[in-house]
PDB file of N, CA and C in Angstrom:
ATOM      1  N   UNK A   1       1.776   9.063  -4.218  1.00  0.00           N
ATOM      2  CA  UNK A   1       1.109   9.707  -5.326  1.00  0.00           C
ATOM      3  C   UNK A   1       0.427   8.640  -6.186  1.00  0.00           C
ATOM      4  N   UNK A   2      -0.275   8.892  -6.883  1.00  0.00           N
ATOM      5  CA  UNK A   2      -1.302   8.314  -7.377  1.00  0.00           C
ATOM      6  C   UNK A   2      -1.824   9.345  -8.957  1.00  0.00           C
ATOM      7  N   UNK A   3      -2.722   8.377  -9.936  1.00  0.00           N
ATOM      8  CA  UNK A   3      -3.128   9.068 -10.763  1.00  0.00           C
ATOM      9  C   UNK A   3      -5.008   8.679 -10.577  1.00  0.00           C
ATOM     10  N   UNK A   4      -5.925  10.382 -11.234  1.00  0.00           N
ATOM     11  CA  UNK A   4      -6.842  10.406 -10.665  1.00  0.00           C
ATOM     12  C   UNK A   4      -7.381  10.493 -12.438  1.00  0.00           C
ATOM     13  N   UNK A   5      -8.689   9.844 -12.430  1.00  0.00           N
ATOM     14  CA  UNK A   5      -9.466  10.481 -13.762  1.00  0.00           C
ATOM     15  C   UNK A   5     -10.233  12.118 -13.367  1.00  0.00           C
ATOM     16  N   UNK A   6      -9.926  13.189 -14.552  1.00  0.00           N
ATOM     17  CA  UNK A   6     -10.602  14.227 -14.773  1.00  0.00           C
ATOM     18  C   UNK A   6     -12.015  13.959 -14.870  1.00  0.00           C
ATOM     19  N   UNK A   7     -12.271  12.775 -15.989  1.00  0.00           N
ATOM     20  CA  UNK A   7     -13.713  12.691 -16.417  1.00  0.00           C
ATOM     21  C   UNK A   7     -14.557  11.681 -15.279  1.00  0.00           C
ATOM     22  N   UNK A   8     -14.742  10.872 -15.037  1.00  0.00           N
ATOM     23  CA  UNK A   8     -14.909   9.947 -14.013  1.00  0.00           C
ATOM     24  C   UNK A   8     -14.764   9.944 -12.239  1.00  0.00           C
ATOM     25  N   UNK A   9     -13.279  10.537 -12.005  1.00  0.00           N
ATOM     26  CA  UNK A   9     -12.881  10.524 -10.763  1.00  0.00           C
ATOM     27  C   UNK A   9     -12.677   9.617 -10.482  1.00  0.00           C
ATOM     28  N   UNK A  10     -11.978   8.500 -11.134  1.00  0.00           N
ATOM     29  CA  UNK A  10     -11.635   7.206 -10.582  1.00  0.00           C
ATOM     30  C   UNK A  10      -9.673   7.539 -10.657  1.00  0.00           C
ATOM     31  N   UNK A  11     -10.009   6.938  -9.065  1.00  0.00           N
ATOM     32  CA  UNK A  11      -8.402   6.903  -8.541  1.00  0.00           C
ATOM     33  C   UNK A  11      -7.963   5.964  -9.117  1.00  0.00           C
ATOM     34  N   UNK A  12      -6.396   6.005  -9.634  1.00  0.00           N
ATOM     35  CA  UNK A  12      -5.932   4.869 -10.769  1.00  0.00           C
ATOM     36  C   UNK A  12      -4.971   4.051  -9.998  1.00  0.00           C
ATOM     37  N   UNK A  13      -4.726   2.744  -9.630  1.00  0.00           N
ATOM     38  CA  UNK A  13      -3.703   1.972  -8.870  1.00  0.00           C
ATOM     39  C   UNK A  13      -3.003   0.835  -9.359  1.00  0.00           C
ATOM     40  N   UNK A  14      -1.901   0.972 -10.153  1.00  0.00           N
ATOM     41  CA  UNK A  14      -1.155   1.815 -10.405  1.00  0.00           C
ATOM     42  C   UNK A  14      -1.266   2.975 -11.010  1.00  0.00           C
ATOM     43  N   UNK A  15      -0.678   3.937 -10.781  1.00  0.00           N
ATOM     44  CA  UNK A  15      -0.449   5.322 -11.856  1.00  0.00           C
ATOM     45  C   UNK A  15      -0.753   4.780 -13.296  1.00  0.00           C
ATOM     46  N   UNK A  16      -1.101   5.730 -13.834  1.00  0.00           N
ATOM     47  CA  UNK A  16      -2.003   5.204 -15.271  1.00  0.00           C
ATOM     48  C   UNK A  16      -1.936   6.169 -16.326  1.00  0.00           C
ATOM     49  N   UNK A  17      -1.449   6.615 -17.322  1.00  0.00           N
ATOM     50  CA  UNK A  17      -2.070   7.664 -18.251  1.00  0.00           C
ATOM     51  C   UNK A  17      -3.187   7.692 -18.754  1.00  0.00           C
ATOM     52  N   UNK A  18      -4.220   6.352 -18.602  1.00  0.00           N
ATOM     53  CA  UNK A  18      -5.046   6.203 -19.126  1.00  0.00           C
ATOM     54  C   UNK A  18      -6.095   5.401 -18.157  1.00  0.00           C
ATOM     55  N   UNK A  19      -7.430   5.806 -18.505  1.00  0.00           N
ATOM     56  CA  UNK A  19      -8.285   5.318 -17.114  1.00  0.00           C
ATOM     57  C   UNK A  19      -8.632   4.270 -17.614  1.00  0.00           C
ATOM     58  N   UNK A  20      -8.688   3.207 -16.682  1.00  0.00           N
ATOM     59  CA  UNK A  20      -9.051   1.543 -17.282  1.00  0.00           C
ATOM     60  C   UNK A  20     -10.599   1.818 -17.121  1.00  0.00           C
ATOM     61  N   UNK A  21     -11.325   2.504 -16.220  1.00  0.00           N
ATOM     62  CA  UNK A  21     -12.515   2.500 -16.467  1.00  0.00           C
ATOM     63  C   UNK A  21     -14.109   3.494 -17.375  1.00  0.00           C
ATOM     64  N   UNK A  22     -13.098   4.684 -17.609  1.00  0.00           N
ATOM     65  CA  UNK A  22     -13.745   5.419 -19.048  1.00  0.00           C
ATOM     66  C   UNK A  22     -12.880   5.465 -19.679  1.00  0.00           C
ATOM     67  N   UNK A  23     -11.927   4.890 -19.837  1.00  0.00           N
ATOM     68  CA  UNK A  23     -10.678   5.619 -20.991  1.00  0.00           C
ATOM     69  C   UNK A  23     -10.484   6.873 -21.531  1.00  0.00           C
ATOM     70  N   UNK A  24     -10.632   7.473 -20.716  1.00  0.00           N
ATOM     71  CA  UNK A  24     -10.231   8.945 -20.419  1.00  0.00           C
ATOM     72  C   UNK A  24      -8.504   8.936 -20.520  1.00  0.00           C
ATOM     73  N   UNK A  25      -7.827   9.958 -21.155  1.00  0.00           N
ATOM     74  CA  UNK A  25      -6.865  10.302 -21.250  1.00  0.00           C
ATOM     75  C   UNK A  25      -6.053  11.756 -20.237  1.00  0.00           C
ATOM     76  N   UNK A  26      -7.519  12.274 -19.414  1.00  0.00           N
ATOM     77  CA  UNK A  26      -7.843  13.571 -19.064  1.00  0.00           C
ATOM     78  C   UNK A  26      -7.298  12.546 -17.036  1.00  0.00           C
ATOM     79  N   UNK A  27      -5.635  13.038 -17.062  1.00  0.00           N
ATOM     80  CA  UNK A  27      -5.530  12.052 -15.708  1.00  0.00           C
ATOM     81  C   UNK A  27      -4.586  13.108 -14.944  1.00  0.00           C
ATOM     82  N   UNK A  28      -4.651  13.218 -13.690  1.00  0.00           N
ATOM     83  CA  UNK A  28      -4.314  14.379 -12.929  1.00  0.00           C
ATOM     84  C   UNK A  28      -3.324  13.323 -11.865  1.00  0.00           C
ATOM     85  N   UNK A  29      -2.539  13.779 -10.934  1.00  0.00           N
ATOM     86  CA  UNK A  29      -1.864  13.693  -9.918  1.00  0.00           C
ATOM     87  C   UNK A  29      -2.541  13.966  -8.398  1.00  0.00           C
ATOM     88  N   UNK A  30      -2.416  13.070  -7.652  1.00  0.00           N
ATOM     89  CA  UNK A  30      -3.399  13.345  -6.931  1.00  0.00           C
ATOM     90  C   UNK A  30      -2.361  12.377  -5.613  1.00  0.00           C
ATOM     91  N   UNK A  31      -2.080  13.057  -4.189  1.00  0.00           N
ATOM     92  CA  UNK A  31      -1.763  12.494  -2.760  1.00  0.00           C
ATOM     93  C   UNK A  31      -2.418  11.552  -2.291  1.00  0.00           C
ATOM     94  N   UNK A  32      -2.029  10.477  -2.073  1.00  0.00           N
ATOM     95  CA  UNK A  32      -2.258   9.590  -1.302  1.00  0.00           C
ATOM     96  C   UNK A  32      -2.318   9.566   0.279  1.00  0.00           C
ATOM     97  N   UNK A  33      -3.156   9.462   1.025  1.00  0.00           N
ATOM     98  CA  UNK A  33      -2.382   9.159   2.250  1.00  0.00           C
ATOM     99  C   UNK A  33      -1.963   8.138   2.648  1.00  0.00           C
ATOM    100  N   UNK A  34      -0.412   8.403   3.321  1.00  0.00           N
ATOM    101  CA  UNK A  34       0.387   7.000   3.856  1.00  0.00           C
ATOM    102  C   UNK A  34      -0.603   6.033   4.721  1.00  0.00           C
ATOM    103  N   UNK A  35      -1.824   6.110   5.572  1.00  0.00           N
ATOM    104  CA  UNK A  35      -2.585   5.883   6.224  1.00  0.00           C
ATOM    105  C   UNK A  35      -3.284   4.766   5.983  1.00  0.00           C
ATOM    106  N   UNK A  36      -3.336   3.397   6.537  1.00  0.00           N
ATOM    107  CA  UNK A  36      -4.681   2.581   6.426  1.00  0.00           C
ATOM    108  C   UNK A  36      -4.665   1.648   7.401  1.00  0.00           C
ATOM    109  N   UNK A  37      -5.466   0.415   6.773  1.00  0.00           N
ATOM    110  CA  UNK A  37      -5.629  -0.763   7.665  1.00  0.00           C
ATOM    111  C   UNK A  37      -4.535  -1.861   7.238  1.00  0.00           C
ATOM    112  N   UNK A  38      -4.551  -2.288   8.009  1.00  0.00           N
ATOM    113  CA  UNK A  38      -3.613  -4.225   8.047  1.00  0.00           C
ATOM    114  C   UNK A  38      -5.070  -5.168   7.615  1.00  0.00           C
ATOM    115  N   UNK A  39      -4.900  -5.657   6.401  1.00  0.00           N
ATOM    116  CA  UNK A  39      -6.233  -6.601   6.171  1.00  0.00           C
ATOM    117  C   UNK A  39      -5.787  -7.779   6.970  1.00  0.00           C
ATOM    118  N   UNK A  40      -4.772  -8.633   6.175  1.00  0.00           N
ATOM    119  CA  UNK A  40      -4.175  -9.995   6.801  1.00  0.00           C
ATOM    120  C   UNK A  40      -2.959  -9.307   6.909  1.00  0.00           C
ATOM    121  N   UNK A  41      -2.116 -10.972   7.600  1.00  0.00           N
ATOM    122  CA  UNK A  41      -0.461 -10.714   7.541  1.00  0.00           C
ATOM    123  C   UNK A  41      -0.440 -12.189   8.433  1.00  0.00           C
ATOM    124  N   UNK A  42       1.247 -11.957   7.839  1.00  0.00           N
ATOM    125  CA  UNK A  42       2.249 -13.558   8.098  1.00  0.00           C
ATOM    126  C   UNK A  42       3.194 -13.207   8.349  1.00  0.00           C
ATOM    127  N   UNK A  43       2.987 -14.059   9.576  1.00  0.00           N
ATOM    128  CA  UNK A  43       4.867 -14.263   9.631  1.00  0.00           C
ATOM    129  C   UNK A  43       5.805 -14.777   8.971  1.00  0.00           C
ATOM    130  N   UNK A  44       7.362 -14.813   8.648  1.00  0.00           N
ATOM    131  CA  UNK A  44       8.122 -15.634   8.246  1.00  0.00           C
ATOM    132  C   UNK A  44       9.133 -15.780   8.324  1.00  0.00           C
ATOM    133  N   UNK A  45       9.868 -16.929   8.894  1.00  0.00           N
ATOM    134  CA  UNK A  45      11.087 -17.201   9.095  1.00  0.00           C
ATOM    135  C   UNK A  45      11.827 -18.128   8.040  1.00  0.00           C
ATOM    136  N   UNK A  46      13.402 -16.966   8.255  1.00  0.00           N
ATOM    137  CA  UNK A  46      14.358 -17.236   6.746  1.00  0.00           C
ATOM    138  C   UNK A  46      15.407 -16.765   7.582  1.00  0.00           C
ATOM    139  N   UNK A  47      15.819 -17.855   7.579  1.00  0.00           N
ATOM    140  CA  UNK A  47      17.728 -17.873   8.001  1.00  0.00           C
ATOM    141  C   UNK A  47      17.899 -17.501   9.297  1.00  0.00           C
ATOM    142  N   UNK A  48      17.005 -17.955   9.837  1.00  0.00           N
ATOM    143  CA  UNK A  48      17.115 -17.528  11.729  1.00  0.00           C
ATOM    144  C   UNK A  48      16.486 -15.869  12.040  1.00  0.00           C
ATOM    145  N   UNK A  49      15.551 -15.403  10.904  1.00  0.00           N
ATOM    146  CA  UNK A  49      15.257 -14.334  11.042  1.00  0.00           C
ATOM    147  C   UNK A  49      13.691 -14.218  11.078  1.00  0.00           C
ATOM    148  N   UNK A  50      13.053 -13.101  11.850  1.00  0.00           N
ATOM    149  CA  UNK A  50      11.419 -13.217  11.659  1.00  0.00           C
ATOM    150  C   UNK A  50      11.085 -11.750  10.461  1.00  0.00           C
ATOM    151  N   UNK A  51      10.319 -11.968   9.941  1.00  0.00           N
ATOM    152  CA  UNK A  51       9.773 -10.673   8.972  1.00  0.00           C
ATOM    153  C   UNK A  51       8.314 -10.831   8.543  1.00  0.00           C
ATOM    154  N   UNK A  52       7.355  -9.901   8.996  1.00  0.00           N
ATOM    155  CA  UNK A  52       5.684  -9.934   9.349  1.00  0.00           C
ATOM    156  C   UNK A  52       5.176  -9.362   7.689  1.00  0.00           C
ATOM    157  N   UNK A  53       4.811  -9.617   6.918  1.00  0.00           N
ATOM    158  CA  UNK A  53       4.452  -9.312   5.745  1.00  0.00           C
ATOM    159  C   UNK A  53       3.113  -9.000   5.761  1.00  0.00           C
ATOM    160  N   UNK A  54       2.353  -7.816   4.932  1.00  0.00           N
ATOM    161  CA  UNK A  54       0.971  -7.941   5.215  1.00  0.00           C
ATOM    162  C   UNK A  54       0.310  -7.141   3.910  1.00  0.00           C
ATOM    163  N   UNK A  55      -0.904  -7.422   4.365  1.00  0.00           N
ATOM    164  CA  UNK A  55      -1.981  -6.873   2.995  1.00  0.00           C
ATOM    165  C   UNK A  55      -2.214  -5.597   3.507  1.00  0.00           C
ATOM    166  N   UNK A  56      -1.856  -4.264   3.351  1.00  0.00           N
ATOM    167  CA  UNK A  56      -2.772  -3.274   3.911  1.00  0.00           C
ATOM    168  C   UNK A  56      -3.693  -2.384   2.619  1.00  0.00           C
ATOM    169  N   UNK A  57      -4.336  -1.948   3.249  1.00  0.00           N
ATOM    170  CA  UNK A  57      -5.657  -1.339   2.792  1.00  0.00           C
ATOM    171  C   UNK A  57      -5.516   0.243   2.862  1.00  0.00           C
ATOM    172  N   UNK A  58      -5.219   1.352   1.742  1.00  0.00           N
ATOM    173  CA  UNK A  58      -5.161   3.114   2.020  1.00  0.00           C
ATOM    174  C   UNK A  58      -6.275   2.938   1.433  1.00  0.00           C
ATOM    175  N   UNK A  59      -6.513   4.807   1.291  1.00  0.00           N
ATOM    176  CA  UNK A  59      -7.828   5.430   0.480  1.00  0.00           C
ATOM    177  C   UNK A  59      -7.881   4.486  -0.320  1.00  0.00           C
ATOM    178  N   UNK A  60      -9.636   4.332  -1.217  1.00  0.00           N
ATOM    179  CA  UNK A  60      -9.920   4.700  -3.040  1.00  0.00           C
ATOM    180  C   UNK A  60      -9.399   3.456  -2.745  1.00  0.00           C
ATOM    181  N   UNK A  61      -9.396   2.144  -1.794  1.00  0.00           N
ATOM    182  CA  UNK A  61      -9.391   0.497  -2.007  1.00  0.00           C
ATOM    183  C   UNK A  61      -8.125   0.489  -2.380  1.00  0.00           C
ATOM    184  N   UNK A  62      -7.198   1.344  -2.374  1.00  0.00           N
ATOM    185  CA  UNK A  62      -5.796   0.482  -3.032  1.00  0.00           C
ATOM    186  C   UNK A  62      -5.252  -0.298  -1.942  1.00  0.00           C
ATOM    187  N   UNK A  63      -4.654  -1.330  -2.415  1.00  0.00           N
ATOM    188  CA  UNK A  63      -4.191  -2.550  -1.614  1.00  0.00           C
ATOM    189  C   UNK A  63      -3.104  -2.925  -1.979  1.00  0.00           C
ATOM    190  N   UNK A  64      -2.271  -3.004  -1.095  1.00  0.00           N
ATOM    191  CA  UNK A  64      -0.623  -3.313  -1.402  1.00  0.00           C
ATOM    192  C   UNK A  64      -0.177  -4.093  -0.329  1.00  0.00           C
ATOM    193  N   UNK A  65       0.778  -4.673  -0.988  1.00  0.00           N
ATOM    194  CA  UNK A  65       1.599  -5.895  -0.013  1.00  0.00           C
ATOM    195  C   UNK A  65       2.682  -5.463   0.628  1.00  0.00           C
ATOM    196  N   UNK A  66       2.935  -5.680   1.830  1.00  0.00           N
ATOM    197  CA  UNK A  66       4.348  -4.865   2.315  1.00  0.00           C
ATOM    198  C   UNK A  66       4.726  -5.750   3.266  1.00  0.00           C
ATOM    199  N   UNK A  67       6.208  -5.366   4.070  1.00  0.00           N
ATOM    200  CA  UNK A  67       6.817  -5.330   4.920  1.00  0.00           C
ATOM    201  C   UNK A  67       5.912  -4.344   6.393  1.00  0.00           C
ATOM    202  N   UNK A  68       5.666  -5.891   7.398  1.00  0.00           N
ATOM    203  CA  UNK A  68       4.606  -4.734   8.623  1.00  0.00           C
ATOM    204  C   UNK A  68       5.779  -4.681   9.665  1.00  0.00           C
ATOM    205  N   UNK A  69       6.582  -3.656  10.085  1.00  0.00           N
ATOM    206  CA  UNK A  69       7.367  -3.298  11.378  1.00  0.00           C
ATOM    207  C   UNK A  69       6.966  -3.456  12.067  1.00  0.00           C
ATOM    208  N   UNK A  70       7.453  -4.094  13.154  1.00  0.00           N
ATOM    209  CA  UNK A  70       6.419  -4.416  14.405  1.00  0.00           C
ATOM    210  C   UNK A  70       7.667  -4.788  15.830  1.00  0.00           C
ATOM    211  N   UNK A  71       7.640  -4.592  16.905  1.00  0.00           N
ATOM    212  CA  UNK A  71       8.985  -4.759  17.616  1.00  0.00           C
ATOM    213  C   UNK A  71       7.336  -6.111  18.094  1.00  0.00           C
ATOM    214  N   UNK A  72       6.473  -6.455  18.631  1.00  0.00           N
ATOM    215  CA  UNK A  72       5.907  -7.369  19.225  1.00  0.00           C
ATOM    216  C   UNK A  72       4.943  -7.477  18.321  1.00  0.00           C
ATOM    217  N   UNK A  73       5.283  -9.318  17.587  1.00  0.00           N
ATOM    218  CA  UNK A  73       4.337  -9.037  16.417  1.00  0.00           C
ATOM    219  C   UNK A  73       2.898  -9.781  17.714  1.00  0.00           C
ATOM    220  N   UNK A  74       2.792 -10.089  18.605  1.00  0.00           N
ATOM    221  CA  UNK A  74       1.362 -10.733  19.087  1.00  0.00           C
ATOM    222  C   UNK A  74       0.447  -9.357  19.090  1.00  0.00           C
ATOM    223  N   UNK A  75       1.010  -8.031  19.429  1.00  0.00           N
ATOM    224  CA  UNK A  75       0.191  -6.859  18.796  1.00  0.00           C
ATOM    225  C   UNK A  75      -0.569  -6.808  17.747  1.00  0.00           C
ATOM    226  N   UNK A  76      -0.436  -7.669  16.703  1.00  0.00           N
ATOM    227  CA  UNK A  76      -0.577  -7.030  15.286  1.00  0.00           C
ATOM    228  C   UNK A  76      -2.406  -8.158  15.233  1.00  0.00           C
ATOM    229  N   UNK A  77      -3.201  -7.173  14.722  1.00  0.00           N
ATOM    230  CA  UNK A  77      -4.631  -7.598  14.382  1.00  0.00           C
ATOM    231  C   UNK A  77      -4.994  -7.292  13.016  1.00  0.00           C
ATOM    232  N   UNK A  78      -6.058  -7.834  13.011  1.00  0.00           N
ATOM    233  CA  UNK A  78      -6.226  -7.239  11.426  1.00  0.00           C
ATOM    234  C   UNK A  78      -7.047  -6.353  11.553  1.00  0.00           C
ATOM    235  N   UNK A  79      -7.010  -5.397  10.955  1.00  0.00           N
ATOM    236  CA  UNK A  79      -7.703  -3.939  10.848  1.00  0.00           C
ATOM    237  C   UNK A  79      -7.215  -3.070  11.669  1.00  0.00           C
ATOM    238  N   UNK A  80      -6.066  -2.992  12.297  1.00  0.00           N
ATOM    239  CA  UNK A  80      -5.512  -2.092  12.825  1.00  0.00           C
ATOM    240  C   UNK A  80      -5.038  -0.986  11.858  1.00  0.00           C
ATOM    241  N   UNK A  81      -5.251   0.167  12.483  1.00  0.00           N
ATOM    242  CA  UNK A  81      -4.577   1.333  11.472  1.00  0.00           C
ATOM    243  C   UNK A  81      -2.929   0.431  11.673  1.00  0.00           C
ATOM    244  N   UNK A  82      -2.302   1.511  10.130  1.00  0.00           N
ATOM    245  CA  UNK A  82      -0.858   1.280   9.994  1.00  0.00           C
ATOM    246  C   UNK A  82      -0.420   2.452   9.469  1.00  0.00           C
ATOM    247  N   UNK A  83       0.585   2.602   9.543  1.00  0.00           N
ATOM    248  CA  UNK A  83       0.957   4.006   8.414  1.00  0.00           C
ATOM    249  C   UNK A  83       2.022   3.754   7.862  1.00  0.00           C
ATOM    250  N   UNK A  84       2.662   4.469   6.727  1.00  0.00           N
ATOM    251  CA  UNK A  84       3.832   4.419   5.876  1.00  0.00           C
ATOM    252  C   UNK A  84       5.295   4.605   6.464  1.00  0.00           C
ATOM    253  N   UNK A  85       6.205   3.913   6.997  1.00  0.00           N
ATOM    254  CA  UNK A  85       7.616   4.581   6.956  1.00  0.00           C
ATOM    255  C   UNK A  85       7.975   4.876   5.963  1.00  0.00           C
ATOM    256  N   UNK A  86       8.373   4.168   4.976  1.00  0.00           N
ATOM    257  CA  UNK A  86       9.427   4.086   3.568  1.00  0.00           C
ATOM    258  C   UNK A  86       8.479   3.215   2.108  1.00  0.00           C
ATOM    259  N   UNK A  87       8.921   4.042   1.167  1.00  0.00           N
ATOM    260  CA  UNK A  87       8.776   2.486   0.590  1.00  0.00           C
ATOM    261  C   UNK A  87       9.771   3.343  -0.866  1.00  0.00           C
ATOM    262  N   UNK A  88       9.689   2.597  -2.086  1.00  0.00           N
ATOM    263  CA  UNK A  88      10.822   2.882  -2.985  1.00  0.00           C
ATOM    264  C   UNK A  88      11.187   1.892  -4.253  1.00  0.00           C
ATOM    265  N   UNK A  89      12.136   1.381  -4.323  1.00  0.00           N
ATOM    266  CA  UNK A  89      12.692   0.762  -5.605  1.00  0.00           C
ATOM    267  C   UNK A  89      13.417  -0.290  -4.911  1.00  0.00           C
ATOM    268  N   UNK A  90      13.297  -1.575  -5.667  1.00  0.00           N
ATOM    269  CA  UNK A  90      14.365  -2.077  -5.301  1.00  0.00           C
ATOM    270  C   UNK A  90      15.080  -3.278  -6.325  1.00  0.00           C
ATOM    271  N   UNK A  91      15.653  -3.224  -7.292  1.00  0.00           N
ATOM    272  CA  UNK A  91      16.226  -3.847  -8.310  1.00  0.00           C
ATOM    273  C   UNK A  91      14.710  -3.421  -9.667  1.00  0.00           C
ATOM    274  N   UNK A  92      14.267  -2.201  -9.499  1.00  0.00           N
ATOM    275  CA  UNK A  92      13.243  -2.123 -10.188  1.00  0.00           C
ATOM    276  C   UNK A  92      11.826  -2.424  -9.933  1.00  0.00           C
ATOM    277  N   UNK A  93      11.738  -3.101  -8.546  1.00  0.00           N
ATOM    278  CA  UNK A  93      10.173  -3.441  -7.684  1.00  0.00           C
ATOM    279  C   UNK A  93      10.240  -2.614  -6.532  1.00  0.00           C
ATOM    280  N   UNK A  94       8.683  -2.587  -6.799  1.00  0.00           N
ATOM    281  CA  UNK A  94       8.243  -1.456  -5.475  1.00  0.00           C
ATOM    282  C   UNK A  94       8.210  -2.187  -4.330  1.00  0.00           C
ATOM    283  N   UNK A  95       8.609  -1.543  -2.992  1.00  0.00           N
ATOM    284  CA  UNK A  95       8.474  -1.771  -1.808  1.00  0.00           C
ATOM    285  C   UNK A  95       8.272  -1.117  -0.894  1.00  0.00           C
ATOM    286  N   UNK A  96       7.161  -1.582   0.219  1.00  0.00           N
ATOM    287  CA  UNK A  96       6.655  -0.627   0.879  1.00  0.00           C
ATOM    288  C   UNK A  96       6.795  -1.584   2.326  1.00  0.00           C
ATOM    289  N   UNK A  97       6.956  -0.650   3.012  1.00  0.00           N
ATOM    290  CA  UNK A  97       7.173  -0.610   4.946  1.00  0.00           C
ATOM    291  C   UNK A  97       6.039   0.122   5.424  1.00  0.00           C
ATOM    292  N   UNK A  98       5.481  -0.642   6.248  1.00  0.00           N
ATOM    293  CA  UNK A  98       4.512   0.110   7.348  1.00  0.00           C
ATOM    294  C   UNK A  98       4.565  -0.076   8.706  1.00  0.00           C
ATOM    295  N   UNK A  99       4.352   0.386   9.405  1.00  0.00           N
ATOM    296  CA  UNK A  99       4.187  -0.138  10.898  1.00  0.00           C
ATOM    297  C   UNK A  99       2.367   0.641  11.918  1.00  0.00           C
ATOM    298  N   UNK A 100       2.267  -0.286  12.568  1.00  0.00           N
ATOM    299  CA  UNK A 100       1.124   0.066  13.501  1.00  0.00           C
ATOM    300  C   UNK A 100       1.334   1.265  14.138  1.00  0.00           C
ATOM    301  N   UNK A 101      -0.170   2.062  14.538  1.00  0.00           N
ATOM    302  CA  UNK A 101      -0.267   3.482  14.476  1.00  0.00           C
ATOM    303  C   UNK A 101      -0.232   2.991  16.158  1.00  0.00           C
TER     304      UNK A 101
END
């Protein structure tokens, strides 16, 4: 989920009561789809473990950093679709999981 301007139509990323770009107060609720691209991504190893981190790309340019699932990361390109498993809270920060479509 996401917040949308009434007056403008600018999708807000983060959720917003207020539009950073007319300052419109007039802000609606609006679905996201779990759906996009892998811009970049890295590997990284920590404590004998691998974990593929990446930039992906949904609707309306929002761009978020996540966790990329991957059982064979030499698969992974950039601009591959990805989609959402999970994402949530975690000590108060957002986190998001995706894996290749």
């Amino acid at each position: 989920m996401s917040s949308k301007c009434s007056s403008c139509k600018n999708v807000i990323w983060p959720p917003s009561s207020v539009c950073p770009q007319c300052l419109s107060n007039e802000i609606e609720w609006v679905d996201i789809d779990g759906e996009g691209r892998l811009v970049e991504f890295s590997e990284s190893f920590l404590l004998e473990q691998s974990s593929v981190f990446g930039l992906v790309e949904l609707d309306h340019k929002i761009r978020l950093i996540a966790k990329i699932q991957c059982d064979d990361v030499s698969q992974l390109r950039k601009g591959i679709p990805v989609k959402l498993l999970r994402c949530g809270m975690n000590n108060g920060d957002p986190y998001y999981v995706f894996q290749p479509i």
